[in-house]
Protein backbone atom coordinates (compact mmCIF):
# COMPACT_ATOMS: atom_id res chain seq x y z
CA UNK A 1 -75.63 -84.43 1.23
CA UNK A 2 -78.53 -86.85 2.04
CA UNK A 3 -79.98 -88.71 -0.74
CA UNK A 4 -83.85 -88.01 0.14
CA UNK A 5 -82.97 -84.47 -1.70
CA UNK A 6 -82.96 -83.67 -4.85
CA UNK A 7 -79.55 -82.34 -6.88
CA UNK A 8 -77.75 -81.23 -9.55
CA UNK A 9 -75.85 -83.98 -11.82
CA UNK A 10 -72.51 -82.04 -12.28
CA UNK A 11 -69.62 -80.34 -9.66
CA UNK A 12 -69.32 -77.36 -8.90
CA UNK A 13 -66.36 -75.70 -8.57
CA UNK A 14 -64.90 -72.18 -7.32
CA UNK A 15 -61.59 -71.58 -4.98
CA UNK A 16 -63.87 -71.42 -1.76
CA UNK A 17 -66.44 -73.67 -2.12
CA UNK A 18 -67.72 -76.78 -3.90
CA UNK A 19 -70.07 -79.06 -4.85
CA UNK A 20 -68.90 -82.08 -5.78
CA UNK A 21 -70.92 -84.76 -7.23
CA UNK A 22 -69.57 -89.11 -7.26
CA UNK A 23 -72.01 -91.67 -7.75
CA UNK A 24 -72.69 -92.83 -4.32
CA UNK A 25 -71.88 -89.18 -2.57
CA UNK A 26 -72.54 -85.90 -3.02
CA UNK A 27 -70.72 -83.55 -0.49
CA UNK A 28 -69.73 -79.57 -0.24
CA UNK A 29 -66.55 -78.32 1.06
CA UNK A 30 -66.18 -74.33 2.21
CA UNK A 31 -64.02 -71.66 3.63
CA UNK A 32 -65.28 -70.89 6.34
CA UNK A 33 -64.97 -68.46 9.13
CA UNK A 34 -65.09 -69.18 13.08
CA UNK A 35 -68.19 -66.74 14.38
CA UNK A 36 -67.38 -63.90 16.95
CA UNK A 37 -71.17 -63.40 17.30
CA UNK A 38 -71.62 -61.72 20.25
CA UNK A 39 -74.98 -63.72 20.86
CA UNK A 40 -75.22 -67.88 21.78
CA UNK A 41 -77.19 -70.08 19.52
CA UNK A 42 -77.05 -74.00 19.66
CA UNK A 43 -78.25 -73.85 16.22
CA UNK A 44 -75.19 -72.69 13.95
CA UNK A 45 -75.30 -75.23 11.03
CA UNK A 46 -75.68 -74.85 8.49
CA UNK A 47 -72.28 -72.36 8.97
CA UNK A 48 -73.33 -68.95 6.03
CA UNK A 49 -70.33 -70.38 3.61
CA UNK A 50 -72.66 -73.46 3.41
CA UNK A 51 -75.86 -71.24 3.08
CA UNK A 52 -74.11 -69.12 0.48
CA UNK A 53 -73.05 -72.43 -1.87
CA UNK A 54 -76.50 -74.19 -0.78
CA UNK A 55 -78.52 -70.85 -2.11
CA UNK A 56 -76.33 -70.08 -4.97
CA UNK A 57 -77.02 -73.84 -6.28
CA UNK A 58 -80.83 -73.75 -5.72
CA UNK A 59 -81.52 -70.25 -6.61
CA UNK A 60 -80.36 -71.16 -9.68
CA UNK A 61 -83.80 -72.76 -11.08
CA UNK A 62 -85.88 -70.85 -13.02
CA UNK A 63 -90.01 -69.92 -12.17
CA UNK A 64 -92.59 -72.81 -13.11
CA UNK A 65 -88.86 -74.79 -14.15
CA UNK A 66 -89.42 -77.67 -11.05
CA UNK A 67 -88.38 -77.64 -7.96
CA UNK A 68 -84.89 -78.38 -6.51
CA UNK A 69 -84.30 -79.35 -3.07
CA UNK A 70 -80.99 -80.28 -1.21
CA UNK A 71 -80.74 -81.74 1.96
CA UNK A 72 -77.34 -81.42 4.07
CA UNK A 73 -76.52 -84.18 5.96
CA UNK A 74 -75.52 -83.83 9.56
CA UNK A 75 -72.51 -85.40 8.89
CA UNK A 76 -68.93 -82.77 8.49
CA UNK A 77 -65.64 -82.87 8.97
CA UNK A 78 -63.40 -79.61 9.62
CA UNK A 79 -59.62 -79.79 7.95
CA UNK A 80 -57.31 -77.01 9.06
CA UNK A 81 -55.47 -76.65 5.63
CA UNK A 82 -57.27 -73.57 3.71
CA UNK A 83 -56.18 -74.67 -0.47
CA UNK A 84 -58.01 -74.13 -3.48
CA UNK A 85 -60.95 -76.50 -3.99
CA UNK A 86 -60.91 -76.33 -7.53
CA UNK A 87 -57.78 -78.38 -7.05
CA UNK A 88 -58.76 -82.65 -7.85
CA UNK A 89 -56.18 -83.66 -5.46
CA UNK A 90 -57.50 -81.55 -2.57
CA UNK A 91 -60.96 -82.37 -3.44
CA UNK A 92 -60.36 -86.48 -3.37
CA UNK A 93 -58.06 -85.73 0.13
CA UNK A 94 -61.47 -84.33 1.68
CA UNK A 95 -63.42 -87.05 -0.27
CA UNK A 96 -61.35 -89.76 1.99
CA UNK A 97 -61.54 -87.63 5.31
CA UNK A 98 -65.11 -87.66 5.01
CA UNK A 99 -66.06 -91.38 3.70
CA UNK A 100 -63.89 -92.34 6.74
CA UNK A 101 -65.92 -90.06 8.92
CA UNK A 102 -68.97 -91.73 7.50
CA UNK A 103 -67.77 -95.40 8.26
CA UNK A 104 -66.73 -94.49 11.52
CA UNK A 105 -69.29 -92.19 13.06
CA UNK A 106 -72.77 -93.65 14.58
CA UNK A 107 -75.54 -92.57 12.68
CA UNK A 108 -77.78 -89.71 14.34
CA UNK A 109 -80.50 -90.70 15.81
CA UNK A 110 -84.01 -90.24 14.40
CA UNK A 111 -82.79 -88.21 11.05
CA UNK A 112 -82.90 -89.62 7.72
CA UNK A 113 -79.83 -92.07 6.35
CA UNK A 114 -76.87 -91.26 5.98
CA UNK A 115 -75.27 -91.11 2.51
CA UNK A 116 -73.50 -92.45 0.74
CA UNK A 117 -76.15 -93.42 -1.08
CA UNK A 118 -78.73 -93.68 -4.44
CA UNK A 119 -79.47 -89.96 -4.94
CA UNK A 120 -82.33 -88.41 -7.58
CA UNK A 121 -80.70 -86.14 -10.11
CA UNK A 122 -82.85 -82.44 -11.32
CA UNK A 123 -83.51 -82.99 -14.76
CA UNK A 124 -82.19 -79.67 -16.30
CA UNK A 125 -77.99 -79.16 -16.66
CA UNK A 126 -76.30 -76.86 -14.19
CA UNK A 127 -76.10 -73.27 -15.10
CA UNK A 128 -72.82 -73.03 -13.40
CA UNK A 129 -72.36 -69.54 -14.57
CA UNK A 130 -74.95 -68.36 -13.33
CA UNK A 131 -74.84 -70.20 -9.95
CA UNK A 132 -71.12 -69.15 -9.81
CA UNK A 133 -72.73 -65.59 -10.43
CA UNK A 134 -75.07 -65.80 -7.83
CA UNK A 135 -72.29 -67.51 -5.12
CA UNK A 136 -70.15 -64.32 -5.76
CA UNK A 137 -72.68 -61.98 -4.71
CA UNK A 138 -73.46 -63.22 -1.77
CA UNK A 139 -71.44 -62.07 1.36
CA UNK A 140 -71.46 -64.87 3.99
CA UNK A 141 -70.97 -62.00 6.66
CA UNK A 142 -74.66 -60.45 5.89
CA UNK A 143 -76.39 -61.68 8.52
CA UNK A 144 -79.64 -60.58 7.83
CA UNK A 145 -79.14 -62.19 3.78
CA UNK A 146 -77.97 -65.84 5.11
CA UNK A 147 -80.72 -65.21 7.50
CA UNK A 148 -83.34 -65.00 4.65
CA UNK A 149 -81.50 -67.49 2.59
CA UNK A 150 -81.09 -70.27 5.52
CA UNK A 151 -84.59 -69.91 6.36
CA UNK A 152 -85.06 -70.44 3.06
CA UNK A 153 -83.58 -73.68 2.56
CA UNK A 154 -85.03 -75.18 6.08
CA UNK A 155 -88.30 -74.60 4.70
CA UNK A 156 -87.36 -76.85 1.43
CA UNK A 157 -86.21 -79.09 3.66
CA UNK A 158 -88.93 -79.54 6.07
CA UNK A 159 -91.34 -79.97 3.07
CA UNK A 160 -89.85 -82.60 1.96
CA UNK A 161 -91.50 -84.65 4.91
CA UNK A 162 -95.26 -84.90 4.63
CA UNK A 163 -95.93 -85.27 8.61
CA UNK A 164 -94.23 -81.64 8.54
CA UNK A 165 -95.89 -80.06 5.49
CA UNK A 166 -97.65 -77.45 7.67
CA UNK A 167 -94.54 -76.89 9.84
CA UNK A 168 -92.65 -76.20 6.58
CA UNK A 169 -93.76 -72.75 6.52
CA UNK A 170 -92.87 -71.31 9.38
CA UNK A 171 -89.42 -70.55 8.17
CA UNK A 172 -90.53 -69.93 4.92
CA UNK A 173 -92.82 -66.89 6.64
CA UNK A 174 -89.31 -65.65 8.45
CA UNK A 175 -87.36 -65.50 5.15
CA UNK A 176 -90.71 -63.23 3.98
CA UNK A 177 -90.33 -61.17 6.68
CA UNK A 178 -86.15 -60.98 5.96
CA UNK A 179 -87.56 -60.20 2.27
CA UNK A 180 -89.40 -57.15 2.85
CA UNK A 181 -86.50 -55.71 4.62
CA UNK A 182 -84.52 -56.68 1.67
CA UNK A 183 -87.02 -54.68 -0.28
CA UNK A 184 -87.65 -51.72 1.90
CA UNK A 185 -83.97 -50.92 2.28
CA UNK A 186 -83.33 -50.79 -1.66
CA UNK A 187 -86.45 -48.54 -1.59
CA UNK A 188 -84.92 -46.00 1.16
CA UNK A 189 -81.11 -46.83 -1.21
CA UNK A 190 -82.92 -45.17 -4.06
CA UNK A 191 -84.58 -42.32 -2.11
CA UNK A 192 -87.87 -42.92 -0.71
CA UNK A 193 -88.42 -42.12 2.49
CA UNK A 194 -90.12 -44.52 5.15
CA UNK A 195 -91.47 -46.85 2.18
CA UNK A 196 -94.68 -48.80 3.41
CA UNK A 197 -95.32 -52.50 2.57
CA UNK A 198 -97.26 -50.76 -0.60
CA UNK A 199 -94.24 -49.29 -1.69
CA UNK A 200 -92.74 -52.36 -1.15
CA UNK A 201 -95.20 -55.03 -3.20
CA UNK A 202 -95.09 -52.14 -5.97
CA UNK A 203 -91.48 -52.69 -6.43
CA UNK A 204 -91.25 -56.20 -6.81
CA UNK A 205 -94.40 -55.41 -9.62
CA UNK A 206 -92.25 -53.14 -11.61
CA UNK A 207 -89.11 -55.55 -11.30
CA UNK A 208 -90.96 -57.78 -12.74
CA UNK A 209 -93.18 -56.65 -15.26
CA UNK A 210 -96.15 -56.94 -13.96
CA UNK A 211 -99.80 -55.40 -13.51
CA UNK A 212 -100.39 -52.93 -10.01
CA UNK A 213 -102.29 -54.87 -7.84
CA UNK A 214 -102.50 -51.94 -4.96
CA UNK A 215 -102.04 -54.91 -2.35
CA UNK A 216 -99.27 -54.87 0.30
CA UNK A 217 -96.52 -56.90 0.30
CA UNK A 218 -96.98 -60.65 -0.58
CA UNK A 219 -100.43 -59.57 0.90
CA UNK A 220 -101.94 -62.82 -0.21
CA UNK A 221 -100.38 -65.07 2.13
CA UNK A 222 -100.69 -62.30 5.53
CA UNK A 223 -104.15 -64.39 7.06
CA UNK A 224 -102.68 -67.50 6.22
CA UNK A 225 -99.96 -66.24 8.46
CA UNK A 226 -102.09 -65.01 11.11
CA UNK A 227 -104.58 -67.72 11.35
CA UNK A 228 -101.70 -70.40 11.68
CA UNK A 229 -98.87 -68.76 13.60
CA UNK A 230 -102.19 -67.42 16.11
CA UNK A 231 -104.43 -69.98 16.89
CA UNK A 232 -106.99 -67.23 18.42
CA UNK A 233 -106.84 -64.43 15.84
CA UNK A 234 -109.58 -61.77 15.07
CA UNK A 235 -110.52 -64.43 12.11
CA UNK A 236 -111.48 -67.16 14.34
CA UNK A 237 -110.52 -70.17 15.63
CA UNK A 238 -109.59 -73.33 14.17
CA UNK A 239 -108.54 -76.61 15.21
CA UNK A 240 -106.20 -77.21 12.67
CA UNK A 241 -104.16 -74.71 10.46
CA UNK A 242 -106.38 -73.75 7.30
CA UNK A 243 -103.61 -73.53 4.72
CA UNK A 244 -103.13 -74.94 1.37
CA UNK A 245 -99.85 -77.30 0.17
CA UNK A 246 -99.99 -75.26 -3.43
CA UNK A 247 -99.58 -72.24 -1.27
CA UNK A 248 -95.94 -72.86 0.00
CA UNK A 249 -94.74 -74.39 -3.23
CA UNK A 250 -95.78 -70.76 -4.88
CA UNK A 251 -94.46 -67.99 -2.34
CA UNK A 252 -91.29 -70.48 -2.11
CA UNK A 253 -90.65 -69.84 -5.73
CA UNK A 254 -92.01 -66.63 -5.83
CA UNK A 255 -89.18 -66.14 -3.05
CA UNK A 256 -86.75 -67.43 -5.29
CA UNK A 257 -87.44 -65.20 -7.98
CA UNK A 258 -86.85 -62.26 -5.75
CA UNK A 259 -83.55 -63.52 -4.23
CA UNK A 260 -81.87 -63.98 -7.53
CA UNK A 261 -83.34 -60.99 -9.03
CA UNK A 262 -81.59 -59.32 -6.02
CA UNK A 263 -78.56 -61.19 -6.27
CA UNK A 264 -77.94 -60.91 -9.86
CA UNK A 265 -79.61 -57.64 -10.60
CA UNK A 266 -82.43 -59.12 -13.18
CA UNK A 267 -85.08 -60.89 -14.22
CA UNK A 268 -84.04 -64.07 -15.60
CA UNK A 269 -84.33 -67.69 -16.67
CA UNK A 270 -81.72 -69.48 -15.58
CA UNK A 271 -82.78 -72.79 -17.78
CA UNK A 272 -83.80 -70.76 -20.76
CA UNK A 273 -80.69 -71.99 -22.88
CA UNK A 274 -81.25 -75.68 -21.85
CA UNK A 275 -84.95 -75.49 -23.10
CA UNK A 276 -84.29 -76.75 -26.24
CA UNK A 277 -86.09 -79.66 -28.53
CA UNK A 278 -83.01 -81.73 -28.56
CA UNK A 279 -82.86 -81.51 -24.59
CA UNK A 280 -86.66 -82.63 -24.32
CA UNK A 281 -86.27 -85.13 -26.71
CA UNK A 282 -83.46 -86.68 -24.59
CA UNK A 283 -85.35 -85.89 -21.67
CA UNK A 284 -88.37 -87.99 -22.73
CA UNK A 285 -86.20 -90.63 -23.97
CA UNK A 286 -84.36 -90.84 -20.74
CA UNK A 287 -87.85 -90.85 -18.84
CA UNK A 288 -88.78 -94.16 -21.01
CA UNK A 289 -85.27 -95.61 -20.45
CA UNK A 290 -85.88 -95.34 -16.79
């Protein structure tokens, strides 16, 4: 993982995938599957096992609870033996296959540095059971659900450089679009016929516990949309796109609310057990320290 991203402190582990945290690198290993798409795309990484762990892992933070963004590096290596990654020994045999990759490859041009490296740590402890939870519901063979996801995550990603703030929500528009389709086929699963976008924002109100707002859905952000992704739309013309930074940072929670509610089946706070005086009192202490 690149260090300009921000991570969890702790591993974690399940058969297929991992996370696996050392001081100076932080890498992911997966079981993965060779695509027989039937469509060509230069643009396959990266691969849905990755997606899946990546998702599980940031999904995982709760609303208003911070913000948690990972970066993959560029860098992989592919090993032909399929073993359990929970295993230490396997995991330090792929730690050495990729630190030698990493000594021996040229670094890509014009991307951010390699690792290893100094990385910055999210402040609340892993919920691993619930980002186990969430990793186990999620089918790396759903296109359409790594579609939403990976969009997702490239739109964390792209955020995290200034020059691109603007840019940075063009993929987080697609995985609203993949969202609504999310939505709308639940809708039909449970018997209404062709739901509307209404149908579709009232849902997510009900999930959720709040107040009918008789909008469409995620209606807030649809001129934003227009007025950016058309530069000569039927609300004029501008020569830059007028769109704010607090903007993204909401509907990119508010998307991660509705993923995990998805994924897990409820509403909840994945840090609400962590929110505890003694873990703000080591917090702040910590914060001095530093």
């Amino acid at each position: 993982m690149n260090p300009i991203g921000t991570y969890w402190r702790e591993s974690v582990l399940t058969d297929g995938a991992a996370y696996v945290v050392k001081p100076d690198l932080i890498f992911t290993a997966v079981h993965f599957k060779v695509s027989e798409a039937d469509y060509y795309s230069e643009f396959e990484e990266p691969l849905p096992e990755e997606i899946a762990l990546l998702a599980a892992l940031e999904l995982s933070v709760g609303w208003d609870r911070g913000r948690l963004t990972q970066y993959p590096a560029y860098n992989s290596v592919r090993d032909e033996r399929k073993t359990d990654l929970r295993a230490a020994p396997e995991l330090d045999r792929l730690e050495l296959l990729l630190r030698d990759a990493l000594r021996t490859d040229k670094p890509t041009p014009n991307t951010p540095p390699d690792p290893p490296g100094r990385y910055q740590y999210f402040h609340w402890p892993n919920p691993t059971t619930i980002q186990t939870e969430i990793l186990s519901n999620i089918d790396p063979s759903d296109d359409l659900l790594i579609r939403r996801l990976g969009t997702w995550l490239k739109a964390g990603m792209l955020s995290l450089h200034p020059m691109f703030s603007e840019e940075a929500n063009y993929p987080l528009w697609i995985s609203l679009d993949a969202s609504l389709n999310l939505v709308l086929e639940h809708l039909e699963s449970e018997g209404t016929k062709n739901p509307s976008t209404k149908d579709a924002q009232e849902f997510i109100h009900r999930a959720f516990g709040e107040e009918s707002s008789g909008l469409r859905y995620f209606e807030d952000y649809y001129e934003d949309r227009i007025r950016t992704m058309h530069p000569k739309n039927r609300f004029g013309v501008t020569p830059v796109a007028p769109i704010k930074h607090c903007d993204f940072y909401c509907l990119h929670m508010e998307l991660r609310e509705v993923y995990r509610y998805f994924l897990l089946g409820e509403v909840l706070d994945p840090q609400i057990d962590h929110d505890t005086q003694e873990f703000w009192e080591r917090f702040r202490a910590e914060a001095v320290g530093s």
